[in-house]
Protein backbone atom coordinates (compact mmCIF):
# COMPACT_ATOMS: atom_id res chain seq x y z
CA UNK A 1 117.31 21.70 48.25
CA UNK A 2 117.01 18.84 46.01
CA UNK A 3 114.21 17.39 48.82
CA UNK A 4 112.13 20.60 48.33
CA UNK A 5 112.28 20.53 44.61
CA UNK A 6 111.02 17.28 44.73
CA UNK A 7 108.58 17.66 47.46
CA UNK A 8 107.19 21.00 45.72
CA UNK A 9 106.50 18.97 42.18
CA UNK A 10 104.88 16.25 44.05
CA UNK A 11 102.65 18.78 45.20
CA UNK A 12 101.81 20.33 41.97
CA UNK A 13 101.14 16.61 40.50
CA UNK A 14 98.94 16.26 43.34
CA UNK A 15 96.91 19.22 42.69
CA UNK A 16 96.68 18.53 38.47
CA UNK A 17 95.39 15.33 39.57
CA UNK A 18 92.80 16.84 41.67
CA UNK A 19 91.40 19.25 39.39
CA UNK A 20 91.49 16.38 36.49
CA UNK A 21 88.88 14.48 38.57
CA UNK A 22 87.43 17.59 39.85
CA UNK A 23 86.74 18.07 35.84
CA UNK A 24 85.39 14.41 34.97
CA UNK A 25 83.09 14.56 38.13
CA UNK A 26 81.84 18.01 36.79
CA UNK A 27 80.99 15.82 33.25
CA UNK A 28 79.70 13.27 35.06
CA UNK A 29 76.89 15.30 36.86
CA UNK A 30 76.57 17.15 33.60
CA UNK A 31 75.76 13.98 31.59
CA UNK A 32 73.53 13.00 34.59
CA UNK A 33 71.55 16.20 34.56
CA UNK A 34 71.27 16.02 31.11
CA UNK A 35 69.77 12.17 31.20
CA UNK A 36 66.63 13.57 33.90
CA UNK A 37 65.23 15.84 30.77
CA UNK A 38 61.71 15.00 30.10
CA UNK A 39 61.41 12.89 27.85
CA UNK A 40 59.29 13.82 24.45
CA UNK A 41 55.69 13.46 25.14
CA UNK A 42 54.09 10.28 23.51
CA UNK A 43 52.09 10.43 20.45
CA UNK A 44 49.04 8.81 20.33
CA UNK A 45 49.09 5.95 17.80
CA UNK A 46 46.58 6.67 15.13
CA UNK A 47 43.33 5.24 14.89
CA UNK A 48 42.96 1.80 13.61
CA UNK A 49 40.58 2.23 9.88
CA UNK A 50 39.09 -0.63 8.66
CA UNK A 51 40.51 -2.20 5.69
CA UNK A 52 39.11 -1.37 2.39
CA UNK A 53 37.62 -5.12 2.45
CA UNK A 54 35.37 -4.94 5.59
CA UNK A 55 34.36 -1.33 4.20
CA UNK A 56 32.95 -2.79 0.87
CA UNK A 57 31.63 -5.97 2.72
CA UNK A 58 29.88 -3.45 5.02
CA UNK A 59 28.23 -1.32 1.51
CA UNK A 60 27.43 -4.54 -0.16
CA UNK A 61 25.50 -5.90 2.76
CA UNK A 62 23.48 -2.22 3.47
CA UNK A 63 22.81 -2.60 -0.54
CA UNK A 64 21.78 -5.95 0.06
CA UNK A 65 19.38 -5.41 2.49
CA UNK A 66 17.98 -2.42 0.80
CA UNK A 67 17.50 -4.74 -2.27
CA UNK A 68 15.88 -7.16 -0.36
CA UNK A 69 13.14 -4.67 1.22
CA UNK A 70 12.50 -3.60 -2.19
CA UNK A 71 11.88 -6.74 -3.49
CA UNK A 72 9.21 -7.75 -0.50
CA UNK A 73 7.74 -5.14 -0.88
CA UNK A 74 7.11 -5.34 -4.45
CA UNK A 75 6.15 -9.38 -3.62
CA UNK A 76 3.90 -8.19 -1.23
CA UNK A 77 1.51 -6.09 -3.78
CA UNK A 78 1.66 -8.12 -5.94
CA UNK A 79 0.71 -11.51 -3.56
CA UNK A 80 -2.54 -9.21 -2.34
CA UNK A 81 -3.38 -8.68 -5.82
CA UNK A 82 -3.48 -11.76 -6.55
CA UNK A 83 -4.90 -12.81 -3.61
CA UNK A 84 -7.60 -10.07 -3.90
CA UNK A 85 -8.48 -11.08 -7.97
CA UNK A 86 -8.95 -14.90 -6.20
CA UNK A 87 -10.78 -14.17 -3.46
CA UNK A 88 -13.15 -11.96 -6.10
CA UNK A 89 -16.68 -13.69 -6.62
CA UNK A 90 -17.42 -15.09 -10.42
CA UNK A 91 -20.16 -13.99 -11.75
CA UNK A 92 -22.96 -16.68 -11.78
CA UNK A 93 -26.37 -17.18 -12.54
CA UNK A 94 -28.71 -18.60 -15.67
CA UNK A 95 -28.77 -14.88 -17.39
CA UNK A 96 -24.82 -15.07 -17.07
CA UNK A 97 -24.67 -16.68 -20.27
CA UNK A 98 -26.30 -13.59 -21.93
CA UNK A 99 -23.45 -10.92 -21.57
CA UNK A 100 -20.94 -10.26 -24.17
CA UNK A 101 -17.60 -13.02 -23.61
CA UNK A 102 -15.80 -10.03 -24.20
CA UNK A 103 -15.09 -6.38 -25.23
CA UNK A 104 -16.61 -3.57 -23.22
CA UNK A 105 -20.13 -5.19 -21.98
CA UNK A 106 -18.33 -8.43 -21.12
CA UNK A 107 -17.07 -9.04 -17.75
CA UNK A 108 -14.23 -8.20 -17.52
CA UNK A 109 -15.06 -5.04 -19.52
CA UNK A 110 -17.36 -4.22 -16.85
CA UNK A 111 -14.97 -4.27 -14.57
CA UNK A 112 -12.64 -1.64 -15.70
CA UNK A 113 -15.55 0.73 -15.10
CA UNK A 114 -18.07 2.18 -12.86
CA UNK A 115 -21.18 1.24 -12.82
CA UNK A 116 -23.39 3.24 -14.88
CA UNK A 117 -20.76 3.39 -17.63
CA UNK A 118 -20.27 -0.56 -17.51
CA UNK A 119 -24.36 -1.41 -17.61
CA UNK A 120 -24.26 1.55 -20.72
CA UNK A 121 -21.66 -1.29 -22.21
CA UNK A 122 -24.32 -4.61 -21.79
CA UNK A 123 -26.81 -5.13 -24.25
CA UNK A 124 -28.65 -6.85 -21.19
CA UNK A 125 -29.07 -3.28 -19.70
CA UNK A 126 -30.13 -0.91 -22.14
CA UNK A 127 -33.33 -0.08 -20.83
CA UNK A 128 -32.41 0.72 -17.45
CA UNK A 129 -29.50 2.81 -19.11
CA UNK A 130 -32.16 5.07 -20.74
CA UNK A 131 -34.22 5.31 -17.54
CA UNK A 132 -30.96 6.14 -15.22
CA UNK A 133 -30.46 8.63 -17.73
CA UNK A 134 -33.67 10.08 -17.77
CA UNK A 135 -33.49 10.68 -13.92
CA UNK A 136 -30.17 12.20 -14.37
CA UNK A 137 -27.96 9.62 -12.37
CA UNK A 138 -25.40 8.74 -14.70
CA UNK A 139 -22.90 10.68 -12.51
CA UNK A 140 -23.57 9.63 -9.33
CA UNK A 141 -23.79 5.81 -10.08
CA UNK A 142 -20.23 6.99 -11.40
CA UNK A 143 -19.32 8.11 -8.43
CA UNK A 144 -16.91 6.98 -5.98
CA UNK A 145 -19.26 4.33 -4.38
CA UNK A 146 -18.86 1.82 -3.07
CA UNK A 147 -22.34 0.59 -4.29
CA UNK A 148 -24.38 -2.38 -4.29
CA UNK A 149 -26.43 -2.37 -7.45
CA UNK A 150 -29.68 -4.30 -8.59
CA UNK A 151 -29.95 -3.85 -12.26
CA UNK A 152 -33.48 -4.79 -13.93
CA UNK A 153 -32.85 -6.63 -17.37
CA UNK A 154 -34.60 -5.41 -20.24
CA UNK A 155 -36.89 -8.25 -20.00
CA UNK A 156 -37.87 -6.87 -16.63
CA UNK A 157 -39.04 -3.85 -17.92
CA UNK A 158 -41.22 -5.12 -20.43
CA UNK A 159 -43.26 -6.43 -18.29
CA UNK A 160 -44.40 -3.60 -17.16
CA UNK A 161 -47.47 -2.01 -19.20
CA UNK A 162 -46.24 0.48 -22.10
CA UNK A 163 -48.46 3.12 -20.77
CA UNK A 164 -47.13 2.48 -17.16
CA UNK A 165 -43.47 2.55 -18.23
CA UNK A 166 -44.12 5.51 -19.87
CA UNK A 167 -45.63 7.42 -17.32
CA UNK A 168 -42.61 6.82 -14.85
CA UNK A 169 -40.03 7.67 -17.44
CA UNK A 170 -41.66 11.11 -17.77
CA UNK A 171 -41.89 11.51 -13.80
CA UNK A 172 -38.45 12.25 -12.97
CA UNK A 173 -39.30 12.48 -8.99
CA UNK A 174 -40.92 8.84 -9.34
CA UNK A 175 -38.31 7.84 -11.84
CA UNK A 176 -35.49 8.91 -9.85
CA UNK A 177 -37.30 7.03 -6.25
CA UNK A 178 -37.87 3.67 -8.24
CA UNK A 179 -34.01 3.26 -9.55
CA UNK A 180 -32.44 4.84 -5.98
CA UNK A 181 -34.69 1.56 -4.51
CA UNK A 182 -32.64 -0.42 -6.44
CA UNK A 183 -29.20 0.43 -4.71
CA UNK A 184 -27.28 0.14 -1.39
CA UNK A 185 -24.54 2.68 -0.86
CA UNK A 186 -21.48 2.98 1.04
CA UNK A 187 -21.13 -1.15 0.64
CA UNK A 188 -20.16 -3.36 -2.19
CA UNK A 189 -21.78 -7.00 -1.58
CA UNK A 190 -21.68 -10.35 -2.81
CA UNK A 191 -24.70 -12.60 -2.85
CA UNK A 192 -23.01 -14.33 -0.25
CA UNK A 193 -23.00 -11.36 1.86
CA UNK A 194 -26.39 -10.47 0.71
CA UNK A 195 -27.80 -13.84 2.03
CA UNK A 196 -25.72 -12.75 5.65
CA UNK A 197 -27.27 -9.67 6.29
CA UNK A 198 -30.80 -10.38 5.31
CA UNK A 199 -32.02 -6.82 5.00
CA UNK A 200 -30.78 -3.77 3.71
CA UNK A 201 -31.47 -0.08 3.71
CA UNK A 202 -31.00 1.70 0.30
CA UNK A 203 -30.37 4.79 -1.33
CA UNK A 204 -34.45 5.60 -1.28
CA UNK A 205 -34.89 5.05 2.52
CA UNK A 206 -36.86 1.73 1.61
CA UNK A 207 -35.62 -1.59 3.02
CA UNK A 208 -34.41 -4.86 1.07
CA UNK A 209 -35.03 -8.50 2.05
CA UNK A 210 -32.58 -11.10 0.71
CA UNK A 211 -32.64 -14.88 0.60
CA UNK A 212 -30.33 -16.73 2.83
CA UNK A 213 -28.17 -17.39 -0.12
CA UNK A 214 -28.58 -13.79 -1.77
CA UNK A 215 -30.20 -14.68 -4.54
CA UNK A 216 -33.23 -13.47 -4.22
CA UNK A 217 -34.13 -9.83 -3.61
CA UNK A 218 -37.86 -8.45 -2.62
CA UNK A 219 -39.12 -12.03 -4.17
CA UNK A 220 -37.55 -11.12 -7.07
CA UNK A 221 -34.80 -13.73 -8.44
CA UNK A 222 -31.27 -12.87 -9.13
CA UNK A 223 -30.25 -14.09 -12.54
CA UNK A 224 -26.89 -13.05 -12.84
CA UNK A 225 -25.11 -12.65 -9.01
CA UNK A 226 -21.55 -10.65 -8.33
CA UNK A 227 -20.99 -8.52 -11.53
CA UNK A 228 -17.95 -6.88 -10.72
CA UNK A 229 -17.48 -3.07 -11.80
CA UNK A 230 -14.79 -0.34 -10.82
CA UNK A 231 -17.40 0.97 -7.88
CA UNK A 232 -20.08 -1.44 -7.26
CA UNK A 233 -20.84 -4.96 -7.47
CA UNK A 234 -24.09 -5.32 -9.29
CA UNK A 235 -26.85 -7.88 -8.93
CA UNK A 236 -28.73 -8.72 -12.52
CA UNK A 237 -32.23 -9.35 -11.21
CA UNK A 238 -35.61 -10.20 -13.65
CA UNK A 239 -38.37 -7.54 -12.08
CA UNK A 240 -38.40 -3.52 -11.56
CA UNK A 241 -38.33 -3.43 -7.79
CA UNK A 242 -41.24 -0.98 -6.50
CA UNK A 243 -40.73 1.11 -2.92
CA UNK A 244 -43.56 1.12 -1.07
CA UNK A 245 -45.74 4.21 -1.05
């Protein structure tokens, strides 16, 4: 009896120790399973930004460059103007001497307008002011131009006979053919370029013959060469110039 006592709690130790491992393989696979979950997807890392110093470098150099455009451009005008007012002929010429140094019928006074309004300025040109404004061309020797412009002193009008001068003032038709003779349109010429091109159709539908160095027009002489208004360059020459008939 004793034997099977003993025997029989053998046999229930056996079977706690059993179901004690039975249990802590059961927590095992548990833990396991658990472990193979997926794990949490990855987040992207965020995107590098620049720091605040490369952004301002960045703005100041954009700025800079903008500046800089700017600033050639501006140096650009203002190199062709003053290339331009260099490369702009003087005046020259014995009869030079005889227009205003300054105010409105000097040179430069001239130059600030157009032509018909500038010779109204020059005591020189009086005369031919009161014949372009008998023939009623005060506007379009205003015009827009460009014009090249022989302008007869007043001495150059006096030499013709009174009663000659007279009689063309009060022809308009004649009037108006004698003083379109006297200009080129669509081109404003220097001497230089006068003596270059030898002839030169004008307003009238006549022809002009230069000398090589432009200083002589139709055998008239040029006495005052590359006056400089807002339109035209004009020409100061010592005889009415007459279109053939």
């Amino acid at each position: 009896m004793k034997t099977r006592h003993i025997s029989h709690r053998n046999t229930i130790t056996t079977r706690r120790r059993r179901t004690l491992a039975a249990n802590a393989t059961l927590a095992l696979v548990a833990a396991a399973c658990g472990d193979d979950d997926p794990a949490p997807a990855a987040t992207a890392p965020p995107a590098p930004t620049a720091p605040a110093d490369e952004m301002s470098a960045e703005m100041t150099d954009e700025m800079s460059a903008d500046m800089s455009d700017d600033m050639n451009d501006d140096m650009s005008e203002e190199m062709t103007d003053e290339m331009s007012a260099e490369m702009m002929a003087e005046p020259f010429g014995p009869a030079c001497s005889a227009v205003p140094a300054d105010g409105e019928g000097s040179f430069g006074g001239m130059a600030d307008d157009p032509a018909a309004t500038a010779a109204s300025n020059n005591p020189v040109l009086s005369t031919l002011v009161t014949a372009v404004t008998q023939a009623g061309l005060v506007d379009t020797l205003n015009g827009d131009g460009p014009f090249t412009i022989f302008a007869p002193t007043n001495d150059a009008f006096a030499a013709i006979p009174a009663a000659d001068l007279d009689a063309v003032l009060a022809d308009q038709d004649l009037l108006t053919s004698i003083l379109t003779y006297h200009v080129v349109a669509g081109e404003s010429l220097t001497a230089a370029e006068l003596g270059a091109a030898g002839t030169l159709a004008t307003v009238n539908g006549g022809e002009l013959t230069f000398g090589s160095d432009g200083t002589m027009v139709n055998g008239a002489n040029v006495v005052c060469s590359d006056v400089v208004t807002a339109n035209a360059t004009v020409h100061i020459i010592d005889a009415v110039l007459m279109p053939e008939s």
